[in-house]
N, C-alpha and C. Protein backbone atom coordinates (compact mmCIF):
# COMPACT_ATOMS: atom_id res chain seq x y z
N UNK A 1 0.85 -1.16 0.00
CA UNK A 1 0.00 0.00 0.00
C UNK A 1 0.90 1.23 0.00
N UNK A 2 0.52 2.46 -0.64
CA UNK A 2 1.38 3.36 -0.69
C UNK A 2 0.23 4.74 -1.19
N UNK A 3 0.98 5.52 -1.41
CA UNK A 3 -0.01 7.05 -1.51
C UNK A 3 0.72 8.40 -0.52
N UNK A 4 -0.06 8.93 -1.23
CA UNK A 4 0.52 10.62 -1.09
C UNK A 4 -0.99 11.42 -0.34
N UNK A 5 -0.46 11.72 1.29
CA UNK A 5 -1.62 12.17 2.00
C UNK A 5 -1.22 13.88 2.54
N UNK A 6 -1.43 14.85 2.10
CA UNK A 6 -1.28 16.11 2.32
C UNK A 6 0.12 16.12 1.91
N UNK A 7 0.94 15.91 1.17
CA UNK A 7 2.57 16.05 0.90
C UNK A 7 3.59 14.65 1.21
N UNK A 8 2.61 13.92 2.13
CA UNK A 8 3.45 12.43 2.64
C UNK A 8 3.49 11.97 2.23
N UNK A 9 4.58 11.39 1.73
CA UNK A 9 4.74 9.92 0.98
C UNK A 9 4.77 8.94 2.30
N UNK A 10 3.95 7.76 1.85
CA UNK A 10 3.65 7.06 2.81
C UNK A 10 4.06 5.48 1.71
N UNK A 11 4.28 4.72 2.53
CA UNK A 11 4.62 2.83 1.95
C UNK A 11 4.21 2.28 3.20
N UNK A 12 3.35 1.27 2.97
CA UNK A 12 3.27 0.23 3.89
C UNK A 12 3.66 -1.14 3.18
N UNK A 13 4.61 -1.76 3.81
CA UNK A 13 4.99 -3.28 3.18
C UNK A 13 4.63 -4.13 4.34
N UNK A 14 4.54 -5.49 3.55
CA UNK A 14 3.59 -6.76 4.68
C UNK A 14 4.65 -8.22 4.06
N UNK A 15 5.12 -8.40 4.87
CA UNK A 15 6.22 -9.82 4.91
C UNK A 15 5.12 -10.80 4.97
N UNK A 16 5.72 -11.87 4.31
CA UNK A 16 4.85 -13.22 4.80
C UNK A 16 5.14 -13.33 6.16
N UNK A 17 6.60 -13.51 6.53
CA UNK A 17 6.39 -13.66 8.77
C UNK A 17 5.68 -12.82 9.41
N UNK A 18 4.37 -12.28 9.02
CA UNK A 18 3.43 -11.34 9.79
C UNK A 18 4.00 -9.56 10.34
N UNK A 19 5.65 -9.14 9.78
CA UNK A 19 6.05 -8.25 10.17
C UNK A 19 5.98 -6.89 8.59
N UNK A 20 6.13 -5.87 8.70
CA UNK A 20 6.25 -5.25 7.88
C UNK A 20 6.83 -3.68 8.44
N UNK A 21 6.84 -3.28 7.18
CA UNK A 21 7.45 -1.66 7.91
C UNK A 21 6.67 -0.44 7.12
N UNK A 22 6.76 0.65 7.90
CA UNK A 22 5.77 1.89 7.07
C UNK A 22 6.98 2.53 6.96
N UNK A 23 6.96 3.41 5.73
CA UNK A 23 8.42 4.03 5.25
C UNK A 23 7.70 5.63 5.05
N UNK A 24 8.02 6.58 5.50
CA UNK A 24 7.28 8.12 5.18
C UNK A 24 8.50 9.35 4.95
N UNK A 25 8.11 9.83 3.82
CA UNK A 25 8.72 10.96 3.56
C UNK A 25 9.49 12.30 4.70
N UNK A 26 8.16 12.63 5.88
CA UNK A 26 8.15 13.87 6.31
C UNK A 26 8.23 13.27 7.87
N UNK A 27 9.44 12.83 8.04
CA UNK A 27 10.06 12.23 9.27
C UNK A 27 10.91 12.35 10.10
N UNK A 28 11.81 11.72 10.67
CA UNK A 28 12.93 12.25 10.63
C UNK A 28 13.86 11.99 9.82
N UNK A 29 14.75 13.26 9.79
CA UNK A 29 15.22 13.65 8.85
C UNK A 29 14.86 13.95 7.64
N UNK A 30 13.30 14.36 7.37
CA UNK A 30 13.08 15.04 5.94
C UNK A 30 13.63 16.27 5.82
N UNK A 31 13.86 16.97 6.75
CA UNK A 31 14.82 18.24 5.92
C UNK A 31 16.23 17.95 5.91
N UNK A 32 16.69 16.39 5.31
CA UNK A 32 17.85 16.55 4.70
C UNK A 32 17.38 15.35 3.58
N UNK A 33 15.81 15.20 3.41
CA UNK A 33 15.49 14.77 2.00
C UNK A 33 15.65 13.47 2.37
N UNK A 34 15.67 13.22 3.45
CA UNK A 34 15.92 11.23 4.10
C UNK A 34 14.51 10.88 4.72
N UNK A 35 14.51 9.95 5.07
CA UNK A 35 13.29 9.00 5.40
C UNK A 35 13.20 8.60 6.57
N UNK A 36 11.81 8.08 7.11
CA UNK A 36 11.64 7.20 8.42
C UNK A 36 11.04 6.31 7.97
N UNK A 37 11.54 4.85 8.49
CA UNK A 37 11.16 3.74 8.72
C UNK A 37 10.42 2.88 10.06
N UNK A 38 9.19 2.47 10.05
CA UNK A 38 8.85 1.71 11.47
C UNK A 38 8.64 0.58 11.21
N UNK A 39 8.83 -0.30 12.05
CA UNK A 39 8.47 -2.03 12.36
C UNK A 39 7.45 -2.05 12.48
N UNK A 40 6.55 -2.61 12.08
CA UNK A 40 4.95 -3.15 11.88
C UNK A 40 4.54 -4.52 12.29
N UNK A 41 3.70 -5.44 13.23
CA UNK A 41 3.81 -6.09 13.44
C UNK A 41 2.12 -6.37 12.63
N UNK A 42 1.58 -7.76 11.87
CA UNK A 42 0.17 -7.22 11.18
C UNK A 42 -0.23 -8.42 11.98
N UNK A 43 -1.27 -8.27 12.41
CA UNK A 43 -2.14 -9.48 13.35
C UNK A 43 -2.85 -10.38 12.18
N UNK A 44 -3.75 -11.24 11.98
CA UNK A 44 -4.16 -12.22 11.68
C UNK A 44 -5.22 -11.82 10.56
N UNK A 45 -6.13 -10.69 10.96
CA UNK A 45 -7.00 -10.05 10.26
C UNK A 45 -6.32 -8.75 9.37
N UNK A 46 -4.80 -8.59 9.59
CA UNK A 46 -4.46 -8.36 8.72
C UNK A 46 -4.12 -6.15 9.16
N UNK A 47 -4.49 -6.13 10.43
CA UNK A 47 -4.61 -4.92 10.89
C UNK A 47 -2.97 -5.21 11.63
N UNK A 48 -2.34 -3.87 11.60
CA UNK A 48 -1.20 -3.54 12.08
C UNK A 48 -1.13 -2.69 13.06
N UNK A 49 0.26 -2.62 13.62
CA UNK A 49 0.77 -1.67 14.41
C UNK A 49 2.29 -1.65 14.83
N UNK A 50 2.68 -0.51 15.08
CA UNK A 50 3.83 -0.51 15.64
C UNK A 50 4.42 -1.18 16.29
N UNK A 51 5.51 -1.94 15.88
CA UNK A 51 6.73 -2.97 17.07
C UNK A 51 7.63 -2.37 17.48
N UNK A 52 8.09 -2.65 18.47
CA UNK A 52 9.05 -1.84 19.10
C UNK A 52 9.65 -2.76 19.70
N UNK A 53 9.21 -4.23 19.39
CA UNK A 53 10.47 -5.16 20.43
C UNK A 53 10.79 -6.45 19.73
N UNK A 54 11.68 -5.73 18.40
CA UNK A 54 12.57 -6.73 17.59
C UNK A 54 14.15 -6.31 17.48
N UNK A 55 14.66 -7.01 17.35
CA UNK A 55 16.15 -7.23 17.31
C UNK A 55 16.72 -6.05 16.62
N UNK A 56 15.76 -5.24 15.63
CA UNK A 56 16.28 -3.99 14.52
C UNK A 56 16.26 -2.96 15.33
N UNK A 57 15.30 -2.64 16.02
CA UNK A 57 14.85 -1.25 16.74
C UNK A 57 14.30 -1.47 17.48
N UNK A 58 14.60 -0.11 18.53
CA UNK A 58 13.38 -0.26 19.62
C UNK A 58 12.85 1.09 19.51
N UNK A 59 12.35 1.58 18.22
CA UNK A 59 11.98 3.17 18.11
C UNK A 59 11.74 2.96 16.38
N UNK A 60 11.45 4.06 15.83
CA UNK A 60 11.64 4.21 14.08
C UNK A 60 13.07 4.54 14.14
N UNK A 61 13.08 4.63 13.04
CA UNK A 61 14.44 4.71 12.84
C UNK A 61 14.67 5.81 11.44
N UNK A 62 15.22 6.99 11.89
CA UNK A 62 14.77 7.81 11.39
C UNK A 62 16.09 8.25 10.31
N UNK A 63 16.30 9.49 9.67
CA UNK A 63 17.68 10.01 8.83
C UNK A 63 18.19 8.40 8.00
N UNK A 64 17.51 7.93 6.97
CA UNK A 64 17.03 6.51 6.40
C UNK A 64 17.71 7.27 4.57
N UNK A 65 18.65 6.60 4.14
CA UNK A 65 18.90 6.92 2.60
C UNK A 65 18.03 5.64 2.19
N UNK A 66 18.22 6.10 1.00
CA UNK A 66 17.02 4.33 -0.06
C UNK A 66 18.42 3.08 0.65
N UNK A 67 19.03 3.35 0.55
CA UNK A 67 19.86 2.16 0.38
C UNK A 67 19.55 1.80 2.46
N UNK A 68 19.82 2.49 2.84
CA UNK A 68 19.43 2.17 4.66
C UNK A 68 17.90 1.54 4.51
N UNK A 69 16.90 2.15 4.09
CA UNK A 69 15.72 1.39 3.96
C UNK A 69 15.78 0.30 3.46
N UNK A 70 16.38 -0.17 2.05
CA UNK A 70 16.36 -1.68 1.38
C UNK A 70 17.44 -2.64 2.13
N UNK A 71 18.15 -2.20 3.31
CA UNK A 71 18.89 -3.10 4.26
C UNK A 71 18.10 -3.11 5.25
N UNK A 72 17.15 -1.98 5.97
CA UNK A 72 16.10 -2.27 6.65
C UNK A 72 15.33 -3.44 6.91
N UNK A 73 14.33 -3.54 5.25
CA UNK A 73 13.09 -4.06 5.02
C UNK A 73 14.13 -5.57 4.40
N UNK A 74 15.14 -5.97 4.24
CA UNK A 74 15.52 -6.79 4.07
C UNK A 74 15.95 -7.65 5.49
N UNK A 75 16.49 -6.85 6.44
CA UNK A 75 16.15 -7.69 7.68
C UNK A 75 15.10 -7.66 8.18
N UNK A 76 13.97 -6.93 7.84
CA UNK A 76 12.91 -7.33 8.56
C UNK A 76 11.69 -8.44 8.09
N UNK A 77 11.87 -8.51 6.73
CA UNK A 77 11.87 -9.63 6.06
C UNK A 77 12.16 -11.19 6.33
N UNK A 78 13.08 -10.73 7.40
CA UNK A 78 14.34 -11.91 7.59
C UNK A 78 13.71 -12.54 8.93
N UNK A 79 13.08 -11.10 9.49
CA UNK A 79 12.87 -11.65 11.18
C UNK A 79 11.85 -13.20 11.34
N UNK A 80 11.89 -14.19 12.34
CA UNK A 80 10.89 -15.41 12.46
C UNK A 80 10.02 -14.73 12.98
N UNK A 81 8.52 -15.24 12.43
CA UNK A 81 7.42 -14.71 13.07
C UNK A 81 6.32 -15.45 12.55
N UNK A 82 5.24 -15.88 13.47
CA UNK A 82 4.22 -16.72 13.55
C UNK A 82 3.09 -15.92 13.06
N UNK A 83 3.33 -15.04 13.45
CA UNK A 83 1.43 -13.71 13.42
C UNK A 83 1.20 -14.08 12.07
N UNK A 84 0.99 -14.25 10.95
CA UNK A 84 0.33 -14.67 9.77
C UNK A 84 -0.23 -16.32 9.77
């Protein structure tokens, strides 16, 4: 899922291990044109929310180049997880 809400670029991605991450333009570090990334944990019905207690972060993770995001969402990809 993805879209543009008042100026935000917004991404939501969904792993098969039930984890995913929301990626947004106007974060930290958008005034140096960088990104924020959060851990998403999606329950069963498919509704999400913020994780904060995996091995990557315990917060977003903010001042994100493309290349920090696609090492991101590639370990989080990676993480074991049952919730699906």
């Amino acid at each position: 899922m993805g879209g543009i809400i008042d100026g935000l670029i917004l991404h939501v991605l969904r792993f098969a291990n039930g984890y995913g991450a929301s990626v947004i333009s106007h974060g930290y570090g958008s005034r140096n044109r960088l990104m924020e990334l959060a851990v998403l944990a999606f329950d069963k019905e498919g509704e999400y929310s913020l994780c904060y207690d995996v091995p990557i972060t315990t917060d977003v993770v903010g001042d994100c180049t493309k290349r920090d995001i696609v090492q991101l969402l590639l370990r989080i990809r990676n993480l074991k997880g049952d919730i699906i």
